[in-house]
N, C-alpha and C. Protein backbone atom coordinates (compact mmCIF):
# COMPACT_ATOMS: atom_id res chain seq x y z
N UNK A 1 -46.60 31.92 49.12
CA UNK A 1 -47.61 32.94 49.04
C UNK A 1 -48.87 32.57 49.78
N UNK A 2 -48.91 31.38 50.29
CA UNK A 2 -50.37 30.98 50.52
C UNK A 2 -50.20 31.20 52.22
N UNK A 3 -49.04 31.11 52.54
CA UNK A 3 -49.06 31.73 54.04
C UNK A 3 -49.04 33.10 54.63
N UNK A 4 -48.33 33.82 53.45
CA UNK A 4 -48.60 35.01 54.01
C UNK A 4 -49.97 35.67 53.11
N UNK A 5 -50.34 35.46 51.89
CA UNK A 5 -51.54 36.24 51.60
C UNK A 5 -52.89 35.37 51.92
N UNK A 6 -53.17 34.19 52.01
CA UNK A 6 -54.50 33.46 52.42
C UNK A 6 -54.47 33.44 54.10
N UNK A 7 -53.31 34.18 54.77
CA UNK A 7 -53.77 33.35 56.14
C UNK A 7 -54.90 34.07 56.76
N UNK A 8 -55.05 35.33 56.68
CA UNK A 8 -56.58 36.15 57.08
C UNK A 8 -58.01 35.71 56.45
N UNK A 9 -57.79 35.01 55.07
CA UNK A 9 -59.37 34.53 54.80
C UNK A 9 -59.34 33.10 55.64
N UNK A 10 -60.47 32.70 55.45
CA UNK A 10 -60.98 31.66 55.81
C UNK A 10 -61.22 30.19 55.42
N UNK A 11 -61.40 30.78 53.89
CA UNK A 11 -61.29 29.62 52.75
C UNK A 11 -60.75 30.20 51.17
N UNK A 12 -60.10 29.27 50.24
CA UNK A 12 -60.39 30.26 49.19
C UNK A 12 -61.09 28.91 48.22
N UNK A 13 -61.52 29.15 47.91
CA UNK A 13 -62.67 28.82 46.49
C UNK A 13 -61.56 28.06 45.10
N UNK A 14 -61.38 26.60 45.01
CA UNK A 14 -60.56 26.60 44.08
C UNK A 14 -60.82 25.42 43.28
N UNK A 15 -61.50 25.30 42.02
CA UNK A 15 -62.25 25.02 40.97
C UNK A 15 -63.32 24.42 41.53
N UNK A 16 -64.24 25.35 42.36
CA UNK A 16 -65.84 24.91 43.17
C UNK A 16 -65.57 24.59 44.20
N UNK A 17 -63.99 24.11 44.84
CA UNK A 17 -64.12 23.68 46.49
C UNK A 17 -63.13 24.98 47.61
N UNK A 18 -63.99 25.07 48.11
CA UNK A 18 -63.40 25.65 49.31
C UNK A 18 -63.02 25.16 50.11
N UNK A 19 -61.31 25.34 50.48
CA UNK A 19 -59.77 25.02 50.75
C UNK A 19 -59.43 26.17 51.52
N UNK A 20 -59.05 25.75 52.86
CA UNK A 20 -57.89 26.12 54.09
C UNK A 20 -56.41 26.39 53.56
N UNK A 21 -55.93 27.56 53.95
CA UNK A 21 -54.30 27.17 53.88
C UNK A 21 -53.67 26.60 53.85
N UNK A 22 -53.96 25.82 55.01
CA UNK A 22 -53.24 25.22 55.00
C UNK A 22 -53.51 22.87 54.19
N UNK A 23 -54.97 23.02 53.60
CA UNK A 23 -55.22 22.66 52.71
C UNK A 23 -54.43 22.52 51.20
N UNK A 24 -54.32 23.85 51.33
CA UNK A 24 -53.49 24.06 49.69
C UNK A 24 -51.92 24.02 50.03
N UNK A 25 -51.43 24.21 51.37
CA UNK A 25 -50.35 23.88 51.31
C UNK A 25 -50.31 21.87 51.36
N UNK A 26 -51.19 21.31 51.69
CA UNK A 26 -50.63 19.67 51.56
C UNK A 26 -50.96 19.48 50.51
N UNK A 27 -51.61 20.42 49.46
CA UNK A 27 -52.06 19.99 47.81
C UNK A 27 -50.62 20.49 47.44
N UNK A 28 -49.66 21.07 47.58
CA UNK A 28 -48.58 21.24 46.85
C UNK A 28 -47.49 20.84 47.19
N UNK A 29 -47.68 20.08 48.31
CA UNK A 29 -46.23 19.36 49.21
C UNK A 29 -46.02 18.25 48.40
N UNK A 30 -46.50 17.57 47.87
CA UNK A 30 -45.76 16.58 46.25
C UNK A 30 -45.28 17.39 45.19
N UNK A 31 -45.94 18.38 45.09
CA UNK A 31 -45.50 18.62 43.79
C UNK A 31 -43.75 19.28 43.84
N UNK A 32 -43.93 19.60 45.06
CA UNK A 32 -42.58 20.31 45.59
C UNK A 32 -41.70 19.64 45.72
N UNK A 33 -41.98 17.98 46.26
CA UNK A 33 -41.07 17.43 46.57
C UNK A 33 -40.74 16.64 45.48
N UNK A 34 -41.65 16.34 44.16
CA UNK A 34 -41.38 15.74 42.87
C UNK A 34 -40.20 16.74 42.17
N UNK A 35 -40.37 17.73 42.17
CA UNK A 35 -39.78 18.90 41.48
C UNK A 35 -38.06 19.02 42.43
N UNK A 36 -38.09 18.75 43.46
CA UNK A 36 -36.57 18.92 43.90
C UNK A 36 -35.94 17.70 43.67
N UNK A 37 -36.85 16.23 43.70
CA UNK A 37 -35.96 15.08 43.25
C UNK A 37 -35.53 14.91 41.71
N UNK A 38 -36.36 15.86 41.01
CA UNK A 38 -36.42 15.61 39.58
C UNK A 38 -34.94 16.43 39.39
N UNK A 39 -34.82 18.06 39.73
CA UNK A 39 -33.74 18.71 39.93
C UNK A 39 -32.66 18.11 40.39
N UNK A 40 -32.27 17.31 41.40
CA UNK A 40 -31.25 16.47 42.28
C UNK A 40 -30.92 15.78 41.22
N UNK A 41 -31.68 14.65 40.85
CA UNK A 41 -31.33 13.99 39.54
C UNK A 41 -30.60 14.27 38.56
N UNK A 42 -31.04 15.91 37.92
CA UNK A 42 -30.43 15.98 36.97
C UNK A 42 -29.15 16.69 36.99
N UNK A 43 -29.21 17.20 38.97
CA UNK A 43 -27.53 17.75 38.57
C UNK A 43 -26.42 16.10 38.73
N UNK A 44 -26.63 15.06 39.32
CA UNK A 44 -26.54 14.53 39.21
C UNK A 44 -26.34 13.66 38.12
N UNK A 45 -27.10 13.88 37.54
CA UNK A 45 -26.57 13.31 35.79
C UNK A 45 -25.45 13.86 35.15
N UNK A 46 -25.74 15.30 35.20
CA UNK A 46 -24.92 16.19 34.78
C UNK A 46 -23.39 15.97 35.23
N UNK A 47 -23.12 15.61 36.45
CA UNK A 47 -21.59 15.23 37.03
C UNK A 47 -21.59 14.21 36.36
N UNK A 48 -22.57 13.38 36.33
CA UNK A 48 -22.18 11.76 35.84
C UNK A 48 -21.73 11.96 34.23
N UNK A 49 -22.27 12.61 33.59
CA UNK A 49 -21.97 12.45 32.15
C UNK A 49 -21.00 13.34 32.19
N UNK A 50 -20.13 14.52 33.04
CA UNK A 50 -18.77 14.92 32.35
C UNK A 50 -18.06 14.30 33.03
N UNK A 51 -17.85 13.15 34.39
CA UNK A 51 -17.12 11.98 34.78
C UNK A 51 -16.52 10.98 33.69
N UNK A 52 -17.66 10.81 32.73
CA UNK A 52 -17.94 9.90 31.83
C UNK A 52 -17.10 10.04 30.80
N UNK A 53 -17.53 11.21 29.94
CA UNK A 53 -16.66 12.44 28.51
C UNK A 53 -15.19 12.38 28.93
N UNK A 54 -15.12 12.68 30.85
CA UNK A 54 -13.67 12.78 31.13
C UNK A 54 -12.68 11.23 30.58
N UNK A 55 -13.26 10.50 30.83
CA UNK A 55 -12.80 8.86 30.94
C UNK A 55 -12.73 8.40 29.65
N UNK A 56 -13.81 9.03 28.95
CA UNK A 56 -14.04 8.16 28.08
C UNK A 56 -13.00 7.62 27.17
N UNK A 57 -11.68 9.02 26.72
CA UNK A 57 -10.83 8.56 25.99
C UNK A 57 -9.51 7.49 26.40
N UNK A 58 -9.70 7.35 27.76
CA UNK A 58 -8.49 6.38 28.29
C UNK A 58 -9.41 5.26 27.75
N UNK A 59 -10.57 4.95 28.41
CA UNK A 59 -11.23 3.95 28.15
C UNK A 59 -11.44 2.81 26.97
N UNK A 60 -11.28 3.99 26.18
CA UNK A 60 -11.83 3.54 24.25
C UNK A 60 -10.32 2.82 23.95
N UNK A 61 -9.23 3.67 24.57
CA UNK A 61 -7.62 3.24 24.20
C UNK A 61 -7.50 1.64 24.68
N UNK A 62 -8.13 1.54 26.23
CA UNK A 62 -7.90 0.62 26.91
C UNK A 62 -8.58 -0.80 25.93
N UNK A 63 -9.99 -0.36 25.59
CA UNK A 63 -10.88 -1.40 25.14
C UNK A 63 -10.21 -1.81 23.78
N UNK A 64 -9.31 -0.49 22.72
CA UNK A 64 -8.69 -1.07 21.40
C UNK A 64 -7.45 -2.18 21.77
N UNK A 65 -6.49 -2.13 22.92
CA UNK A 65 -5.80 -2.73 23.45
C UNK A 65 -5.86 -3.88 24.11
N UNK A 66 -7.17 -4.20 24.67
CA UNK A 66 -7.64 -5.21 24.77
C UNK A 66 -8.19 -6.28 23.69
N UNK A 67 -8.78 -5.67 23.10
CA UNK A 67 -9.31 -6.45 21.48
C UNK A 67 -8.23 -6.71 21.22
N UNK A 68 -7.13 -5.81 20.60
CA UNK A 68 -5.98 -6.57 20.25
C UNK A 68 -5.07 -7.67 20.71
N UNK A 69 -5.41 -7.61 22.08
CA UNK A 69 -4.76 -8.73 22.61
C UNK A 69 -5.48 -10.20 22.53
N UNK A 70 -6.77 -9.88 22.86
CA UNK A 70 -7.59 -11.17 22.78
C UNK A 70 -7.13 -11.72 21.61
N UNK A 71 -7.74 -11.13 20.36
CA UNK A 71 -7.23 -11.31 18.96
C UNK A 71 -5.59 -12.34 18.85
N UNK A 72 -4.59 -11.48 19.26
CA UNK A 72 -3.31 -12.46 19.00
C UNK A 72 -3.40 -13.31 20.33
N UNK A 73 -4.16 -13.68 21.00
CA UNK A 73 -3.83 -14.55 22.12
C UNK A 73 -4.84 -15.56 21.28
N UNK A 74 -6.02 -15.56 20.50
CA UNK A 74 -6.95 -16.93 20.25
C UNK A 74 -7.55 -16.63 19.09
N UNK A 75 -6.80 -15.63 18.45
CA UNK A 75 -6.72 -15.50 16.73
C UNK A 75 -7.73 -14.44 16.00
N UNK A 76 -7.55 -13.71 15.04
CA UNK A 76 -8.43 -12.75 14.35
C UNK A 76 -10.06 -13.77 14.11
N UNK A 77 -10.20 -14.84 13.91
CA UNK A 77 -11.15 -15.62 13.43
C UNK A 77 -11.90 -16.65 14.38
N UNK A 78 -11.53 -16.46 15.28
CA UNK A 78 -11.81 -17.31 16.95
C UNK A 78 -13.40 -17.01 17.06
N UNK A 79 -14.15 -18.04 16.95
CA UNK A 79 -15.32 -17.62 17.48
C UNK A 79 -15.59 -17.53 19.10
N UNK A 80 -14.54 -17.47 19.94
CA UNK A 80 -14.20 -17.57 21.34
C UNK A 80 -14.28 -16.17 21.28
N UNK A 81 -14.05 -14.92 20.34
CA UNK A 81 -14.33 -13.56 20.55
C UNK A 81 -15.45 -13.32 20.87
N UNK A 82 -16.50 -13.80 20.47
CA UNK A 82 -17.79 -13.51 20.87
C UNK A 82 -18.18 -13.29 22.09
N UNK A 83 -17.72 -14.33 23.02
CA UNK A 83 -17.61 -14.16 24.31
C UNK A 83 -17.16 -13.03 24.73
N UNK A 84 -16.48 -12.04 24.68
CA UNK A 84 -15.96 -10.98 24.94
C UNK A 84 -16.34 -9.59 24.36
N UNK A 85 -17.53 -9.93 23.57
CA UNK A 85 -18.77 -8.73 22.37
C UNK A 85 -17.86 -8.46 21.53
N UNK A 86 -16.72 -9.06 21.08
CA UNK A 86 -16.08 -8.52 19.46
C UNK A 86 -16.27 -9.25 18.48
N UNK A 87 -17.40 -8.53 17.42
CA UNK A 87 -17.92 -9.36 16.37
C UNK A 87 -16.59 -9.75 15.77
N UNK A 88 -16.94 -10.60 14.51
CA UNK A 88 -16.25 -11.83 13.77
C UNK A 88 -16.36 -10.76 12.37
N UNK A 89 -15.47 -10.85 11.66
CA UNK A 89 -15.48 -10.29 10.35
C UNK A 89 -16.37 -11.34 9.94
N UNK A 90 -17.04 -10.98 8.63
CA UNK A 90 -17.97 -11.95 8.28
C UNK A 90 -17.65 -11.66 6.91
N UNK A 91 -16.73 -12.29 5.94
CA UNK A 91 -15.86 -12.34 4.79
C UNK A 91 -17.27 -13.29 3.59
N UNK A 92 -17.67 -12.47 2.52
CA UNK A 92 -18.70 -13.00 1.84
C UNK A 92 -17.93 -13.67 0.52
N UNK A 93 -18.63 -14.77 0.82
CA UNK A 93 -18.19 -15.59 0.14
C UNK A 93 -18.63 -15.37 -1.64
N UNK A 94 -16.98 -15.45 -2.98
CA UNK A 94 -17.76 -15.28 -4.11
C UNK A 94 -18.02 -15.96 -4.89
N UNK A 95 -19.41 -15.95 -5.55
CA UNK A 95 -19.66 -16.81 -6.47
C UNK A 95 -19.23 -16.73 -7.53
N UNK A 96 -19.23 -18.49 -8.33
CA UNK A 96 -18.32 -18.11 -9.22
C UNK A 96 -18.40 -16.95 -10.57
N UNK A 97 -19.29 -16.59 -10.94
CA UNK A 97 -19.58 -15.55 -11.86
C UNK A 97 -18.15 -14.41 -11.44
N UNK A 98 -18.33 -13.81 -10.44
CA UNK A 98 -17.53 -13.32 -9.63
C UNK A 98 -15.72 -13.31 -9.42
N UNK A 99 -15.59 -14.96 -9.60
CA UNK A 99 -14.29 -15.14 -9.66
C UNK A 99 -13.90 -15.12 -11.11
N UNK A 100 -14.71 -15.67 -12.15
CA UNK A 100 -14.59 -15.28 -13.28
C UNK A 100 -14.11 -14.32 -14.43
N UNK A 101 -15.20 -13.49 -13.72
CA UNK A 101 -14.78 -12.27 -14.18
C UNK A 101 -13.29 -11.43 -13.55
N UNK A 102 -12.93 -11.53 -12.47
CA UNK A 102 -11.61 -11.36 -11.57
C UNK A 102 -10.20 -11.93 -12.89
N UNK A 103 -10.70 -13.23 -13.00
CA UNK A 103 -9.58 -13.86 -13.58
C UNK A 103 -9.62 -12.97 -15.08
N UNK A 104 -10.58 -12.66 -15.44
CA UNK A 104 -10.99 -12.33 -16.76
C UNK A 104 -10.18 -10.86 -17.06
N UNK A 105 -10.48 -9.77 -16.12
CA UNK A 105 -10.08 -8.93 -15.96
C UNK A 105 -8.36 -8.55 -15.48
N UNK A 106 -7.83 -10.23 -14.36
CA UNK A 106 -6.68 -9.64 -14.05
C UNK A 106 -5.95 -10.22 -15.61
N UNK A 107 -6.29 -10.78 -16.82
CA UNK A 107 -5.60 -10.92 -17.75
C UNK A 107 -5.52 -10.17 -18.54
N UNK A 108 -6.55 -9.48 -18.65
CA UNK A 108 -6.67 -7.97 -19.25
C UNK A 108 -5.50 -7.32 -19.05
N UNK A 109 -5.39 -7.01 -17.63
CA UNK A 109 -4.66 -6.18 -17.23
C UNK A 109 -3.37 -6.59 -17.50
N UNK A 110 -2.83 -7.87 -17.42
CA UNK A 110 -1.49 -8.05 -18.00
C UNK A 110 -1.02 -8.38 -19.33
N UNK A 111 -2.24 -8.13 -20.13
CA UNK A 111 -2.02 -7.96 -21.39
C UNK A 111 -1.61 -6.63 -21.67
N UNK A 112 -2.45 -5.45 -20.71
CA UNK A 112 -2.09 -4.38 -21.25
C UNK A 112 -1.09 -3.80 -21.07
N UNK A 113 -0.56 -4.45 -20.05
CA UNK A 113 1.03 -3.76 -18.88
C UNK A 113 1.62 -4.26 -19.78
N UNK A 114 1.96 -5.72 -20.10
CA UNK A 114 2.50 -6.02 -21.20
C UNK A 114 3.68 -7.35 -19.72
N UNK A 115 2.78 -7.32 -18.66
CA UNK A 115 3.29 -8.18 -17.55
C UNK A 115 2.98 -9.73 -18.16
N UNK A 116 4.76 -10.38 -17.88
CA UNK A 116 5.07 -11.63 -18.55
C UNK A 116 5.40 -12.08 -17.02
N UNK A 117 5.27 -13.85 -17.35
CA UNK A 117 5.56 -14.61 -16.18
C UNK A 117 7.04 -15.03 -16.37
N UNK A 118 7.06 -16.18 -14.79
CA UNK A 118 8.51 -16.23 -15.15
C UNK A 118 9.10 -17.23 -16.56
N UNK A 119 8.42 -17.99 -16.83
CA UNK A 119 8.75 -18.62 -18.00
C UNK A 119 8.69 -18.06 -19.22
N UNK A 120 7.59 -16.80 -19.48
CA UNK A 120 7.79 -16.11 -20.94
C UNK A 120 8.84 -15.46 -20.68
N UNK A 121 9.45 -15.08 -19.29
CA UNK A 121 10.70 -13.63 -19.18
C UNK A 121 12.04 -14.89 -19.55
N UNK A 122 12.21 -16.27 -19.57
CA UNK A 122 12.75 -16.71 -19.49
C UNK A 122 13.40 -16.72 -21.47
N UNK A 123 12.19 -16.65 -21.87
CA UNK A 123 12.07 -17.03 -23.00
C UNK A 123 12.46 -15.69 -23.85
N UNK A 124 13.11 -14.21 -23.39
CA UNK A 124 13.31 -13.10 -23.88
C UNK A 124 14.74 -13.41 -23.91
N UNK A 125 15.03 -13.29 -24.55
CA UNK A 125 16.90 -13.06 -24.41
C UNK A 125 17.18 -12.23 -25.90
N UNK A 126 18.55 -11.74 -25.75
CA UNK A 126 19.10 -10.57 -26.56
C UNK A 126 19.74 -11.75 -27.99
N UNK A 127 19.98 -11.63 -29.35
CA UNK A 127 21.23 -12.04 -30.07
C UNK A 127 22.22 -11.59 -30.29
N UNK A 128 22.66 -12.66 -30.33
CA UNK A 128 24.40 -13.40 -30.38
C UNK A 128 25.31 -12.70 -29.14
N UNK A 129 26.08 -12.38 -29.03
CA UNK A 129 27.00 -12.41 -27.94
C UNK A 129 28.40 -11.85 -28.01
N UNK A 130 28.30 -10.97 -27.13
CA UNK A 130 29.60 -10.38 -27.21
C UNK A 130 30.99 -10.78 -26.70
N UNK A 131 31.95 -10.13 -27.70
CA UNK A 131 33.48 -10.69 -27.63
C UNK A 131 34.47 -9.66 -27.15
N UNK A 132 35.45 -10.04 -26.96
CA UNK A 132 36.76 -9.84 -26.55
C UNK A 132 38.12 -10.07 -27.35
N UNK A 133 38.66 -8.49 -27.79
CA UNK A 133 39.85 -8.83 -28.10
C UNK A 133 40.63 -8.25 -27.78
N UNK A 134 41.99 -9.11 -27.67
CA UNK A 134 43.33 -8.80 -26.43
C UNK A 134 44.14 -7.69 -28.33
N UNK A 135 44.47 -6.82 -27.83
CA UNK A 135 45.59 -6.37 -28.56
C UNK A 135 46.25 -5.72 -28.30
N UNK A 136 47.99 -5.27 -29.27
CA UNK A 136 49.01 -4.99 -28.57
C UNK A 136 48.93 -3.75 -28.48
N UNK A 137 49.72 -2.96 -27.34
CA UNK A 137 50.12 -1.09 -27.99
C UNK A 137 50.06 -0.36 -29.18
N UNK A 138 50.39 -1.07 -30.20
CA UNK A 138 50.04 -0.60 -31.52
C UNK A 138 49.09 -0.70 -32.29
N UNK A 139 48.19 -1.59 -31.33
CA UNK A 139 46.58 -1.36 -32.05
C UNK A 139 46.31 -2.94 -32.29
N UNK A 140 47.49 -3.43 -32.82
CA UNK A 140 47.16 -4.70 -33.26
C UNK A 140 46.71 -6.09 -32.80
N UNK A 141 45.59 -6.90 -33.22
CA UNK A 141 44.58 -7.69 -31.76
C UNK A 141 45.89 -9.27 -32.14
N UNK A 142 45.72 -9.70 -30.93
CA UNK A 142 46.43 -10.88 -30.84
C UNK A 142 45.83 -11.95 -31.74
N UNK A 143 46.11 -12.24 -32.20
CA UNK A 143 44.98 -13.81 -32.58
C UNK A 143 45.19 -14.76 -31.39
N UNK A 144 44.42 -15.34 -31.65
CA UNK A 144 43.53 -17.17 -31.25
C UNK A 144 43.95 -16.51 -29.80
N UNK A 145 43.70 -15.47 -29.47
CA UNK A 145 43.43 -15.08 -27.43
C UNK A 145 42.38 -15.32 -26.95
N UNK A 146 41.32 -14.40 -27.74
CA UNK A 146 40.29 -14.49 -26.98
C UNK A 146 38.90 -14.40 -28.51
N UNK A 147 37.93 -14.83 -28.38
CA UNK A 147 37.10 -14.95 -29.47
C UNK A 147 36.45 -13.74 -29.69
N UNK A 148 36.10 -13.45 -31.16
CA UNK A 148 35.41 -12.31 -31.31
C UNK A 148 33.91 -12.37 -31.43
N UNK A 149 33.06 -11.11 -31.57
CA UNK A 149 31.67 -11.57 -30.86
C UNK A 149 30.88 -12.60 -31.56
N UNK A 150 29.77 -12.89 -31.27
CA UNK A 150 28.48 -13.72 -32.32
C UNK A 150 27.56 -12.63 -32.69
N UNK A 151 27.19 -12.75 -33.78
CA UNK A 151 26.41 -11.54 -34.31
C UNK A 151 24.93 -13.07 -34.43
N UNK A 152 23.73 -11.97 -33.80
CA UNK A 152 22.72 -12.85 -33.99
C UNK A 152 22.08 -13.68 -35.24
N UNK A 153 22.16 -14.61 -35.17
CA UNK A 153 22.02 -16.06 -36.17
C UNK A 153 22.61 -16.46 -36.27
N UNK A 154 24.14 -16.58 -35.82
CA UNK A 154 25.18 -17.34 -36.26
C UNK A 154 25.80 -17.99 -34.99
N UNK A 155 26.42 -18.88 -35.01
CA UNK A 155 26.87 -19.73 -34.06
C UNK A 155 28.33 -19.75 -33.97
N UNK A 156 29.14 -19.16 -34.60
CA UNK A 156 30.21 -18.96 -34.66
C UNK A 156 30.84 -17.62 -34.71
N UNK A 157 32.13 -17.31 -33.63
CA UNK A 157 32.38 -15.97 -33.61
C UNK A 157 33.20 -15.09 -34.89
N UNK A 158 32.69 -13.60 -35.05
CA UNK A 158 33.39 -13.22 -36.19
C UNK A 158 34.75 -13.04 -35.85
N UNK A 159 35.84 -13.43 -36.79
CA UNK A 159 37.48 -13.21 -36.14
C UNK A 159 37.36 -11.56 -36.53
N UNK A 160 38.07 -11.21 -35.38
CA UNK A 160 38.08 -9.50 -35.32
C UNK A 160 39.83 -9.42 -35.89
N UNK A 161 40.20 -8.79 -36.69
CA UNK A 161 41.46 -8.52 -37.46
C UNK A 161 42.17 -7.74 -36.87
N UNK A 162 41.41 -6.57 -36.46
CA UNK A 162 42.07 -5.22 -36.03
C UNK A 162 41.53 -4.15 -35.71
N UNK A 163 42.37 -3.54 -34.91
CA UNK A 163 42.06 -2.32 -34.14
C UNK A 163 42.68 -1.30 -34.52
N UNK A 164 41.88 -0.18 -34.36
CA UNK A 164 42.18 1.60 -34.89
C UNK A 164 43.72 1.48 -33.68
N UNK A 165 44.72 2.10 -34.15
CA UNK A 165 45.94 2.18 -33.72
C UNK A 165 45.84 3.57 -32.82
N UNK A 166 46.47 3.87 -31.86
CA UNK A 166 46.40 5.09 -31.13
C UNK A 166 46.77 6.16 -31.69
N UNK A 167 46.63 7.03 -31.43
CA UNK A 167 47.13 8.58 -32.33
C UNK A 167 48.65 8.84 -31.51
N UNK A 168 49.35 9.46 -32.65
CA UNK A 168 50.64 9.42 -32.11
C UNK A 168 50.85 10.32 -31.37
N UNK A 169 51.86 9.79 -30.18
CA UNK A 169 52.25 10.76 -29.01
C UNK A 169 51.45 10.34 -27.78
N UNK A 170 50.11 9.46 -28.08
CA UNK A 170 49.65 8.94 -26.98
C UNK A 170 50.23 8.43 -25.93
N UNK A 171 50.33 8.35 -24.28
CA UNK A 171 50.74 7.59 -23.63
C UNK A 171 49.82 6.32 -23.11
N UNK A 172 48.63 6.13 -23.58
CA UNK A 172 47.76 5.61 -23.18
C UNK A 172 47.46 4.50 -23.83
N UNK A 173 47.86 3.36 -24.64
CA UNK A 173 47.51 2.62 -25.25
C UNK A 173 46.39 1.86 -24.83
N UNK A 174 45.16 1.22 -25.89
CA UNK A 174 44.13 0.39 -25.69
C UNK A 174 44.55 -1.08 -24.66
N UNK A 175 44.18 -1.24 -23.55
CA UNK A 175 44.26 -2.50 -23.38
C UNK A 175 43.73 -3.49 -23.70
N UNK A 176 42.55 -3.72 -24.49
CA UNK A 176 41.30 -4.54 -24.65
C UNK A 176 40.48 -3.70 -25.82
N UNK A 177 39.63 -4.20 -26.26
CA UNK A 177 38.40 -3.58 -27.57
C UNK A 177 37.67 -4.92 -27.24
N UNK A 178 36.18 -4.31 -26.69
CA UNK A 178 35.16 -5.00 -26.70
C UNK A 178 34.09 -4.93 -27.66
N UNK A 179 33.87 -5.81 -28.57
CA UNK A 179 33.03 -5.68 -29.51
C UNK A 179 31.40 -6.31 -29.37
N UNK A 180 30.91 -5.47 -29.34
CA UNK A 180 28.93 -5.88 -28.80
C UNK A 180 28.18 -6.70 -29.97
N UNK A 181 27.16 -7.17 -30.13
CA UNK A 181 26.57 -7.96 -30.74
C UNK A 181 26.20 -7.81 -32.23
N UNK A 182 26.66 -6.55 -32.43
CA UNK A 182 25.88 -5.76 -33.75
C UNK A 182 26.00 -6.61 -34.84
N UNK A 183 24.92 -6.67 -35.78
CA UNK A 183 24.88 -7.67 -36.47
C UNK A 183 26.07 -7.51 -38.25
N UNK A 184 26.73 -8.81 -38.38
CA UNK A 184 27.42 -7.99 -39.89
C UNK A 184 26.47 -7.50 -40.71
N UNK A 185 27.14 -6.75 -41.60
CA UNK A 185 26.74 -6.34 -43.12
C UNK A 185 27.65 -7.16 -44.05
N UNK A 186 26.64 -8.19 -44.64
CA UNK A 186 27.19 -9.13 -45.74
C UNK A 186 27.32 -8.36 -46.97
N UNK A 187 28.55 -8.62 -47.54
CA UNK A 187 28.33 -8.27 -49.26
C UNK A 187 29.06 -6.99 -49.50
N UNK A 188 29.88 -6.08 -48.29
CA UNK A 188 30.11 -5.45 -48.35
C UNK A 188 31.13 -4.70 -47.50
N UNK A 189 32.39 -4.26 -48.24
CA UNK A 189 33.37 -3.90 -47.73
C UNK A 189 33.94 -1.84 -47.90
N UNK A 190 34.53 -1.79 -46.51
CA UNK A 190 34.50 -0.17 -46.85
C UNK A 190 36.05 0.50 -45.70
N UNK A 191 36.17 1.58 -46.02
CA UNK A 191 36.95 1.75 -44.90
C UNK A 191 36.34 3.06 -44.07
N UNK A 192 37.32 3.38 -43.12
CA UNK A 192 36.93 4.34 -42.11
C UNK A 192 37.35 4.26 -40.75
N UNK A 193 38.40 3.93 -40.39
CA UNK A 193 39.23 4.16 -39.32
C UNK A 193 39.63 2.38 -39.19
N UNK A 194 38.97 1.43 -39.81
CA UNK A 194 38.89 -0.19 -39.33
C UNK A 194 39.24 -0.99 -40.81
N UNK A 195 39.72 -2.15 -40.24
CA UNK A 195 40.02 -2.71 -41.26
C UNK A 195 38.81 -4.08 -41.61
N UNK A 196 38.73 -4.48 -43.09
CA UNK A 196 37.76 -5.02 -43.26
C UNK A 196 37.98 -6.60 -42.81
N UNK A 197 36.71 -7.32 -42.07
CA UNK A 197 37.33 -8.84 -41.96
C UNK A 197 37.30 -9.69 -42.80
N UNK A 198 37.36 -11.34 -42.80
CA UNK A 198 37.25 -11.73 -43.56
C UNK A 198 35.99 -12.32 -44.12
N UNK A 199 35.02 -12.24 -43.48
CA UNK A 199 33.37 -12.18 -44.05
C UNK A 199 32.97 -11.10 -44.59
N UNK A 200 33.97 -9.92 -44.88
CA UNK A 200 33.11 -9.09 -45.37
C UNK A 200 32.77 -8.15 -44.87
N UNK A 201 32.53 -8.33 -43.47
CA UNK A 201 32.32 -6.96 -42.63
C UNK A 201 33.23 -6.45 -42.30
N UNK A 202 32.75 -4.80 -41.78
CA UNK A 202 33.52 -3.66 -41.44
C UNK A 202 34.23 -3.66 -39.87
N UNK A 203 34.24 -3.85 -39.37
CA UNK A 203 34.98 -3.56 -38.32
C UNK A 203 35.61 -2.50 -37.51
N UNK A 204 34.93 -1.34 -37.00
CA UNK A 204 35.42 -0.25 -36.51
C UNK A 204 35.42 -0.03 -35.02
């Protein structure tokens, strides 16, 4: 504007000084040329930072892949990482109050689970022990074959007498009667499909 509307005056008047055209044009030839480098710059930035956004995700992959390698090549705890800007876990050490209470609490907890070690699990076991008796097609158990069970507290097996006989017409006879741990009933004899032994108990 200052060339085509000031070029007919002579001077113009600008805060008390009177200025030539071409005056006011070398008062604005910085500011012009500050203002297009400032612009240049920033398209310039502008490419640079979506160059950047573009890359960035190969980059970040590349740099996790690298850490990891350093790591198994001179160990998670290597202070030789440093050299390479990957901090050191820094694992805080606890005092004992701390461990205390840990121990205090993990017994709690296996009191309440009702979690035994291996020596109390050692120390669980079932009574007395179960038997085996061989008998024939007709029901009847072999003697002195095989022993009959231990009923818990006793150390000696009960002799098993006999077995419920098959129902007639069966083709299927018993090969075996396994008798489980169940404990006798002293003092008392009864029937119901079994015959009674000679301690007394029932046998069915």
């Amino acid at each position: 504007g200052v060339n085509k509307d000031i070029v007919g005056k002579a001077t113009l008047t600008v805060a008390g000084t009177a200025m030539t055209g071409p005056q006011i044009d070398a008062k604005l030839a910085p500011a012009e040329q500050l203002y297009g480098a400032v612009t240049a710059a920033r398209n310039a930035l502008k490419a640079a930072l979506g160059a950047y956004r573009s890359a960035l995700p190969g980059l970040r992959q590349f740099v996790a892949d690298l850490e990891l390698a350093l790591k198994g090549t001179f160990g998670a705890g290597n202070p030789v990482l440093a050299d390479f800007g990957i901090p050191l876990r820094k694992v805080k050490a606890k005092t004992a109050e701390t461990k205390a209470k840990a121990v205090a609490k993990g017994r709690q907890t296996r009191k309440a689970r009702g979690t035994m070690g291996k020596v109390q699990r050692l120390q669980v076991t079932t009574g007395g022990k179960p038997g085996l008796a061989l008998v024939t097609p007709a029901g009847q158990v072999v003697p002195g074959v095989l022993d009959g069970p231990i009923p818990p507290g006793q150390g000696e097996p009960t002799e098993v007498k006999g077995v419920v006989a098959p129902a007639s017409g069966s083709n299927t006879p018993p090969a075996a009667s396994s008798r489980g741990p169940a404990p006798a009933t002293q003092g008392q004899s009864g029937t119901g499909g079994g015959n009674t032994g000679s301690n007394g108990s029932t046998q069915s």
